[in-house]
PDB file of N, CA and C in Angstrom:
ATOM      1  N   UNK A   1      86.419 122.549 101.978  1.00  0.00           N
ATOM      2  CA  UNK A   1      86.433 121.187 102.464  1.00  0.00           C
ATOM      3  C   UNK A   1      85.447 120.382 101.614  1.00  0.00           C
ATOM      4  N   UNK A   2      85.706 119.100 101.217  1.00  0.00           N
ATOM      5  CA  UNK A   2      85.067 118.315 100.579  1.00  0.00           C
ATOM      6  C   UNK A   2      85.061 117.096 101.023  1.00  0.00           C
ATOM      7  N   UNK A   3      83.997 116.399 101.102  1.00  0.00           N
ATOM      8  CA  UNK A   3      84.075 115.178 101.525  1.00  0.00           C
ATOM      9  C   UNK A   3      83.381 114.174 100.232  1.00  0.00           C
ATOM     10  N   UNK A   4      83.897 112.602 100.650  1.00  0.00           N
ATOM     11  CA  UNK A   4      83.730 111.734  99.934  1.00  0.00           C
ATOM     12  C   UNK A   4      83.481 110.217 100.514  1.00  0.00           C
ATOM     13  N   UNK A   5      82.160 109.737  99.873  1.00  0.00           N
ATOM     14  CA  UNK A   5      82.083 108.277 100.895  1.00  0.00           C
ATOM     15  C   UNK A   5      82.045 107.604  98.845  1.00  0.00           C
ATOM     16  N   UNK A   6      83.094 106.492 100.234  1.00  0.00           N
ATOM     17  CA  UNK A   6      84.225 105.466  99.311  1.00  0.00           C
ATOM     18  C   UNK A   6      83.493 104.525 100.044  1.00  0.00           C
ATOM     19  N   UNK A   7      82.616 104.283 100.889  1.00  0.00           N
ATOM     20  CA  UNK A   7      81.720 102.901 101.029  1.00  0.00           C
ATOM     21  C   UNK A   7      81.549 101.747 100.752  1.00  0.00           C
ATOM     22  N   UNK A   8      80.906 102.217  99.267  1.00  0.00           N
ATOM     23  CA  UNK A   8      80.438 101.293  98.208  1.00  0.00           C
ATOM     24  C   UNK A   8      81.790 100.447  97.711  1.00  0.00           C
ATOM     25  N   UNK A   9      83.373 100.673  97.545  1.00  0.00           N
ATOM     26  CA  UNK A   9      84.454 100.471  97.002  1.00  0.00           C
ATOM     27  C   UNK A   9      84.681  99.214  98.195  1.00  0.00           C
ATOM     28  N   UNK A  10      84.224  99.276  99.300  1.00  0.00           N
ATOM     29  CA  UNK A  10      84.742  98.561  99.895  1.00  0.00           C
ATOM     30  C   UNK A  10      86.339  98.515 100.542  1.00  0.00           C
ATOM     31  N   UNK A  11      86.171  97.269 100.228  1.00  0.00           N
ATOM     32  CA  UNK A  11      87.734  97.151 100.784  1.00  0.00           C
ATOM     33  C   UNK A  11      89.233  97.940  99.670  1.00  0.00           C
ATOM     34  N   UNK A  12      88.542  98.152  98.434  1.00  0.00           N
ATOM     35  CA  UNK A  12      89.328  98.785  96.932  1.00  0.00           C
ATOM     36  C   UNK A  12      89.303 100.409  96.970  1.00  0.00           C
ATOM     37  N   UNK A  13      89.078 100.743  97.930  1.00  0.00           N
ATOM     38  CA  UNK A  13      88.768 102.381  97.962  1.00  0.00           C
ATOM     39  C   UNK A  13      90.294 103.383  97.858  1.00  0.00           C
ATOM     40  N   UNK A  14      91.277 102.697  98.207  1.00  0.00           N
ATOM     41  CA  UNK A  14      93.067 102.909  98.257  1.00  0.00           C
ATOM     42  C   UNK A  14      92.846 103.988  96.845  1.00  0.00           C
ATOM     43  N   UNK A  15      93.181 103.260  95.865  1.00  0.00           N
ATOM     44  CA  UNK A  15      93.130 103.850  94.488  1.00  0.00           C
ATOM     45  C   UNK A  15      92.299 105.013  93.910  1.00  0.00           C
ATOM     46  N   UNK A  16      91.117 105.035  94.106  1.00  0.00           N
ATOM     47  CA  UNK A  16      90.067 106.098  93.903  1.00  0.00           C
ATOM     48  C   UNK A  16      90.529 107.361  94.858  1.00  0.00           C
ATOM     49  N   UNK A  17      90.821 106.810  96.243  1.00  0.00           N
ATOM     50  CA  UNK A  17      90.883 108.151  97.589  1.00  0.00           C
ATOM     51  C   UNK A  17      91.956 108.626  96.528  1.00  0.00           C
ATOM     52  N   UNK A  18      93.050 108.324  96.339  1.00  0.00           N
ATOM     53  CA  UNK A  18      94.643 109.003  95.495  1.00  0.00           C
ATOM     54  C   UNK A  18      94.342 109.898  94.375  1.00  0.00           C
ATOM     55  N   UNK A  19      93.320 109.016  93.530  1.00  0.00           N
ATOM     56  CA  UNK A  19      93.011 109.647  92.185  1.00  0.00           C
ATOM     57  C   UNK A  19      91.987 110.919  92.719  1.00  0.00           C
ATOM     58  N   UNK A  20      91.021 110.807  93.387  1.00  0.00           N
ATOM     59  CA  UNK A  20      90.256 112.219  94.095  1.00  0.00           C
ATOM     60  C   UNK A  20      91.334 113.601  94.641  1.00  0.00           C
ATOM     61  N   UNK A  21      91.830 113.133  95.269  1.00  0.00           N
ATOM     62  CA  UNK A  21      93.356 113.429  95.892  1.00  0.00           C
ATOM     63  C   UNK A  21      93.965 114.353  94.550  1.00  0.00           C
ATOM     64  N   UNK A  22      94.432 114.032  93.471  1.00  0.00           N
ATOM     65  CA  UNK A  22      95.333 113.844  92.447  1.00  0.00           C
ATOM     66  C   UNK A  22      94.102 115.375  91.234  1.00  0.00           C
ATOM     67  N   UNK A  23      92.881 114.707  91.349  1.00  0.00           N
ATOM     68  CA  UNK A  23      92.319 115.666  90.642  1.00  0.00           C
ATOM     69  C   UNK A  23      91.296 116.164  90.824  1.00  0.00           C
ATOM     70  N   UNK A  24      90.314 116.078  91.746  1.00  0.00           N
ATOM     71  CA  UNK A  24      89.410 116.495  92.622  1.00  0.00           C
ATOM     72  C   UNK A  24      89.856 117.733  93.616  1.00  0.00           C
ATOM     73  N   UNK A  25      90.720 117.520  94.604  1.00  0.00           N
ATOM     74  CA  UNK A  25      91.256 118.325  95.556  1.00  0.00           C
ATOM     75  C   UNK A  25      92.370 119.427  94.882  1.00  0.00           C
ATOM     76  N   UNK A  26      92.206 120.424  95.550  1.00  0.00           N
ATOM     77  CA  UNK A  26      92.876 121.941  95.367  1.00  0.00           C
ATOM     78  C   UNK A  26      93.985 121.210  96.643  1.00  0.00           C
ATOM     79  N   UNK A  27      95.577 121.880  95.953  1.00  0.00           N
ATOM     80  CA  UNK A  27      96.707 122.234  96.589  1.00  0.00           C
ATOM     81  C   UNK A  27      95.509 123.021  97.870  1.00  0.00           C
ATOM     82  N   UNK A  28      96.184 122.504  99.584  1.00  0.00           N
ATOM     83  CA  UNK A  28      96.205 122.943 100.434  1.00  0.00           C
ATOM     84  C   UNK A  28      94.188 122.794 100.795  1.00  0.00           C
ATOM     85  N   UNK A  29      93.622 122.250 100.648  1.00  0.00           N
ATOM     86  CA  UNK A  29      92.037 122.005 100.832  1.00  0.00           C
ATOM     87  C   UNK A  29      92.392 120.841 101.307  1.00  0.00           C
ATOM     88  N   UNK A  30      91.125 120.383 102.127  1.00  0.00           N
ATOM     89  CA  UNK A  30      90.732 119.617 103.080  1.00  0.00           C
ATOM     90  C   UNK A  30      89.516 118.820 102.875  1.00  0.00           C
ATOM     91  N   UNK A  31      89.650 117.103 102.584  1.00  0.00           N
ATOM     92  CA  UNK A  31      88.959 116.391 102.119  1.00  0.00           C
ATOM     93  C   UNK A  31      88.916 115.404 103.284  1.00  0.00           C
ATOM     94  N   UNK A  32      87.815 114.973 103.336  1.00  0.00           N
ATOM     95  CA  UNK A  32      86.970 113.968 104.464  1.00  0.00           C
ATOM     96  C   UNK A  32      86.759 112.817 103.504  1.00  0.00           C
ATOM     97  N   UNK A  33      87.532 111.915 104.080  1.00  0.00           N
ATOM     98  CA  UNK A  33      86.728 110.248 103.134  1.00  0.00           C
ATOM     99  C   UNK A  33      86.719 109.122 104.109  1.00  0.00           C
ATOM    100  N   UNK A  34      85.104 108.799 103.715  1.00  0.00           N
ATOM    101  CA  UNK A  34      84.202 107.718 104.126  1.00  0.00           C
ATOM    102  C   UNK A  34      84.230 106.704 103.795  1.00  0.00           C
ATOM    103  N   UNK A  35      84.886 105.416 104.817  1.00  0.00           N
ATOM    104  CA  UNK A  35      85.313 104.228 104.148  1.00  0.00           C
ATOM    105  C   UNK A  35      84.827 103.420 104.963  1.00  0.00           C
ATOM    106  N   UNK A  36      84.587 101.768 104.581  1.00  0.00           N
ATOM    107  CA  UNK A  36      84.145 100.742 105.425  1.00  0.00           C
ATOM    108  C   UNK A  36      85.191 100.047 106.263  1.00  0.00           C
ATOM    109  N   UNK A  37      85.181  99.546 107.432  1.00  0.00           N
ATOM    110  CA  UNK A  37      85.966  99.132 108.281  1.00  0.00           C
ATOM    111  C   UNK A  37      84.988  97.446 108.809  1.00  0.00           C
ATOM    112  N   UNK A  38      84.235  97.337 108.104  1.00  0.00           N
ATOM    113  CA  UNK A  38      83.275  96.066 108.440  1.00  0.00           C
ATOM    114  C   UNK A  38      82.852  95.472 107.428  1.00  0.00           C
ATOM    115  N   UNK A  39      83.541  94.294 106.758  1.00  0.00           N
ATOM    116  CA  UNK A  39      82.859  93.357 105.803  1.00  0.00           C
ATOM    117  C   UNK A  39      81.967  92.221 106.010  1.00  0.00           C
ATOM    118  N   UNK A  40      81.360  91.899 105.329  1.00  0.00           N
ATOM    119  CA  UNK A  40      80.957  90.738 105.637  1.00  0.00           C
ATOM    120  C   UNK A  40      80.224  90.429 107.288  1.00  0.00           C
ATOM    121  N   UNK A  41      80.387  91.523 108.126  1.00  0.00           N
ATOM    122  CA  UNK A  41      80.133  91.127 109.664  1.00  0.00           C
ATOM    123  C   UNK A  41      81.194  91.482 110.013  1.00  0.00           C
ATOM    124  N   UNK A  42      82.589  91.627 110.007  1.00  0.00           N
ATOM    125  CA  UNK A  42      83.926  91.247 110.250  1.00  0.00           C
ATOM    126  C   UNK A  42      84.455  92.461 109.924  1.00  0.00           C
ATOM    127  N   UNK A  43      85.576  93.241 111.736  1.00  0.00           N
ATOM    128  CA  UNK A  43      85.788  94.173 111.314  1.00  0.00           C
ATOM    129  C   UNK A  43      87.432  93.926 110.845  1.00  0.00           C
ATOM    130  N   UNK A  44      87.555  94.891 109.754  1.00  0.00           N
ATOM    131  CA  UNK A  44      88.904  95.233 109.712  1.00  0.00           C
ATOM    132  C   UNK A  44      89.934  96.261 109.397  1.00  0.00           C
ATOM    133  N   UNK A  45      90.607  96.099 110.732  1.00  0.00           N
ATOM    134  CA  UNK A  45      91.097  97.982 111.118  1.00  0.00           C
ATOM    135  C   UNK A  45      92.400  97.953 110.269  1.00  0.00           C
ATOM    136  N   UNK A  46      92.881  97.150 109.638  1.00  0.00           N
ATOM    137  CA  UNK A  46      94.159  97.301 108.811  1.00  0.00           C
ATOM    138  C   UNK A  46      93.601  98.572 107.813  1.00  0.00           C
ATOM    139  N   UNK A  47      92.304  98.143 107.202  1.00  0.00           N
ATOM    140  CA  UNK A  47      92.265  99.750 106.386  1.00  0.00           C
ATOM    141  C   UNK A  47      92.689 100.848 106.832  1.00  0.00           C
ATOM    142  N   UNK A  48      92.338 100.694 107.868  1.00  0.00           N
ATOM    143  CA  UNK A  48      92.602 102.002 108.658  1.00  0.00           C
ATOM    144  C   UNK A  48      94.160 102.386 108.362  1.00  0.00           C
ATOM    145  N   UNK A  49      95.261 101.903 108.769  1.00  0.00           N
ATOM    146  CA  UNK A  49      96.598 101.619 109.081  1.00  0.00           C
ATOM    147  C   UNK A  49      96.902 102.376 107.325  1.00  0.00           C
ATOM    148  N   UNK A  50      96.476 101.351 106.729  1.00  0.00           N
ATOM    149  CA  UNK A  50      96.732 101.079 105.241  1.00  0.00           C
ATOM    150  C   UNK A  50      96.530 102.860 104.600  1.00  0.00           C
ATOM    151  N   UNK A  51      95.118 103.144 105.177  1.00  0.00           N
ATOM    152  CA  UNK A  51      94.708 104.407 104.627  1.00  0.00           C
ATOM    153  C   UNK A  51      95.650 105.611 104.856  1.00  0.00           C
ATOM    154  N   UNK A  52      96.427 105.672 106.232  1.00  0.00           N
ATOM    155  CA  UNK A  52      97.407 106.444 106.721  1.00  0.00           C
ATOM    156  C   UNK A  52      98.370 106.302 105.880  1.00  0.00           C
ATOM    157  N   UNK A  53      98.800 105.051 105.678  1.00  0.00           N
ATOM    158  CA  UNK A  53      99.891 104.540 104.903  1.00  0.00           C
ATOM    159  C   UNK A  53     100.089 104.979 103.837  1.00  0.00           C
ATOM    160  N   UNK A  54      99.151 105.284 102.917  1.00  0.00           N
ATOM    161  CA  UNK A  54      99.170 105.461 101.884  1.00  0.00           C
ATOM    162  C   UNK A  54      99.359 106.863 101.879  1.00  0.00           C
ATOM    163  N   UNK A  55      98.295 108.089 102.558  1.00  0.00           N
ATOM    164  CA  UNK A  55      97.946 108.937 102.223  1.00  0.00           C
ATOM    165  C   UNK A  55      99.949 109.731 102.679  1.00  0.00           C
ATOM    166  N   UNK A  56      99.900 108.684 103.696  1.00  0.00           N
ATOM    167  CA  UNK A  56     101.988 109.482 103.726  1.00  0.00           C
ATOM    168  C   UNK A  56     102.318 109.096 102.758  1.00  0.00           C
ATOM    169  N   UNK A  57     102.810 108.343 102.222  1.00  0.00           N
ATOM    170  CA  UNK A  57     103.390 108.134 101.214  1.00  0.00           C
ATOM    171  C   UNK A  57     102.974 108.778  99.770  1.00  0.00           C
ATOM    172  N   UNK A  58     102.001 109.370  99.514  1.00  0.00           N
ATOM    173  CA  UNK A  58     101.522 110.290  98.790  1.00  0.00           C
ATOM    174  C   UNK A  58     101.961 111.751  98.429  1.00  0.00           C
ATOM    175  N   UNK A  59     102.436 111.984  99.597  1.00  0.00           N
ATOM    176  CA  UNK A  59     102.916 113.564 100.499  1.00  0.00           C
ATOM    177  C   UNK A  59     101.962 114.095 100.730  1.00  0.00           C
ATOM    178  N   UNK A  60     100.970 113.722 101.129  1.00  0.00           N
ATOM    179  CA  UNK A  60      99.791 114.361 102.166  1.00  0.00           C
ATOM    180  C   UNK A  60      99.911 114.332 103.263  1.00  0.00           C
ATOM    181  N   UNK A  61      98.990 115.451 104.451  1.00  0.00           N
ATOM    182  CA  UNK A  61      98.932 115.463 105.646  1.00  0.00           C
ATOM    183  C   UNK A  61      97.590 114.915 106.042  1.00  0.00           C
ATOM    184  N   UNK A  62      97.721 113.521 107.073  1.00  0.00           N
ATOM    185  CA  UNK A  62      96.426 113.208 107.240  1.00  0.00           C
ATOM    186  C   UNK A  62      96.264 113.902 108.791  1.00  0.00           C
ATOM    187  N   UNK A  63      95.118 114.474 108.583  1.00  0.00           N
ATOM    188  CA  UNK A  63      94.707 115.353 109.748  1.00  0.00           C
ATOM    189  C   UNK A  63      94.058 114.542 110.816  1.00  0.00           C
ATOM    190  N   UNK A  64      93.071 114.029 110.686  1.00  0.00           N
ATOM    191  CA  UNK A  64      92.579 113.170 111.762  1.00  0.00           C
ATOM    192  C   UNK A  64      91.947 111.872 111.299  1.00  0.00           C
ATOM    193  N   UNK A  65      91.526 111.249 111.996  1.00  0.00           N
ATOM    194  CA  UNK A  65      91.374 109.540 111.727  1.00  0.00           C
ATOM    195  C   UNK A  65      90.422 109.402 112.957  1.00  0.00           C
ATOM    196  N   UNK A  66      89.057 109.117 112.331  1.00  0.00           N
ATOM    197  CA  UNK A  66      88.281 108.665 113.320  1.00  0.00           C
ATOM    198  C   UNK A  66      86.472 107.704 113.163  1.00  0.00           C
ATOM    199  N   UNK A  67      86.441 106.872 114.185  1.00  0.00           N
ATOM    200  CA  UNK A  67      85.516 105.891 113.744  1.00  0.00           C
ATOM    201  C   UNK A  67      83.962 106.763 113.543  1.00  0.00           C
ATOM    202  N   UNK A  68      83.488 106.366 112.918  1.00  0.00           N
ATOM    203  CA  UNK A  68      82.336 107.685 112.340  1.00  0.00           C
ATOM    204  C   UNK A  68      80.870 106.674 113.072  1.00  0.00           C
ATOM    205  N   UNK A  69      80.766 105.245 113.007  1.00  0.00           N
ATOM    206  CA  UNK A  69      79.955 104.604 113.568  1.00  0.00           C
ATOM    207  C   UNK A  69      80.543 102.889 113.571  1.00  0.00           C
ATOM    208  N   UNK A  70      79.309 101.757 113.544  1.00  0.00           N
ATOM    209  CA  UNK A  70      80.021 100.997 113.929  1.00  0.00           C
ATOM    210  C   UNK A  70      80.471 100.070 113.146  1.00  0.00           C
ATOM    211  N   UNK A  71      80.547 100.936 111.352  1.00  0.00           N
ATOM    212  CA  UNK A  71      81.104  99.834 110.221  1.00  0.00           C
ATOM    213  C   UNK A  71      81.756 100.359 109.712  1.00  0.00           C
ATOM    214  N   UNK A  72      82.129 102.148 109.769  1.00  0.00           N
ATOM    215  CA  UNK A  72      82.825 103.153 108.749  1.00  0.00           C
ATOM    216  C   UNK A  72      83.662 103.988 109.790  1.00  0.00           C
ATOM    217  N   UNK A  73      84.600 104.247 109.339  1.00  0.00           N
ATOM    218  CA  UNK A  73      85.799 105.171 109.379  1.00  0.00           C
ATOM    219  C   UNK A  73      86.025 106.689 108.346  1.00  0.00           C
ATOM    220  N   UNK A  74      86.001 107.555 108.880  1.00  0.00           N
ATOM    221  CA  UNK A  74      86.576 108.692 108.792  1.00  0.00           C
ATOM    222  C   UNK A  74      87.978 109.269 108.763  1.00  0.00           C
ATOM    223  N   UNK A  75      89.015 109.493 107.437  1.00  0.00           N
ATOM    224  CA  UNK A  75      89.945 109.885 107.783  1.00  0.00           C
ATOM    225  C   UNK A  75      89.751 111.866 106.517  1.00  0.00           C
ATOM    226  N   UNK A  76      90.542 112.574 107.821  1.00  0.00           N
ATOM    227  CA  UNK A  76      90.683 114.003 107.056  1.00  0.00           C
ATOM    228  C   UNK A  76      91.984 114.161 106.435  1.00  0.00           C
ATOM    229  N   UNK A  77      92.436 114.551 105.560  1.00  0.00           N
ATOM    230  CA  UNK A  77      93.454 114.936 104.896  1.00  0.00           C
ATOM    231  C   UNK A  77      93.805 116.262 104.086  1.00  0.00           C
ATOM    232  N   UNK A  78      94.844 116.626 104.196  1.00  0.00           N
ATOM    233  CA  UNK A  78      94.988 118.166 103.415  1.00  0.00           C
ATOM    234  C   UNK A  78      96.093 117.922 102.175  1.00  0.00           C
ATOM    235  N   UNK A  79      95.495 118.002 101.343  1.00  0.00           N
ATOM    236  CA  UNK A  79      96.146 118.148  99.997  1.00  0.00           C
ATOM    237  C   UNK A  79      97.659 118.651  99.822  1.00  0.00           C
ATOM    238  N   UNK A  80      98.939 118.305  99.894  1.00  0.00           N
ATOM    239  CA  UNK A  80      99.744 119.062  99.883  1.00  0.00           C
ATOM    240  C   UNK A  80     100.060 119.506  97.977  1.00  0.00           C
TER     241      UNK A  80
END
């Protein structure tokens, strides 16, 4: 299992999570990524949505999805 905080990327973190995904992660391993859900003051849960979105359309399995505190989000995924 490996984890990764995409934080700093902000709201641009889509692209990097794929490319980690793509050459970072082993077929069938399990990666944790740390993303912001609060800009500016202002939350916004579409990342969230978006992050699922993507990671299906990828052919990954996203394992769980969950708020980690009260500006960042947690989603798990397994490499297919």
């Amino acid at each position: 299992m490996v984890r990764y905080d995409l934080r700093h990327l902000h709201e641009d973190f889509y692209d990097r999570m794929l490319e980690l995904l793509d050459k970072e992660v082993k077929s069938g391993e399990v990666a944790i990524f740390l993303f912001e859900v609060v800009c500016n003051g202002k939350s916004n849960f579409d990342a969230v949505q978006k992050s699922a979105d993507v990671i299906k359309e990828a052919g990954h399995e996203l394992l769980n999805s969950l708020k980690f505190n009260e500006a960042d989000w947690t989603i798990v995924v397994r490499k297919k």
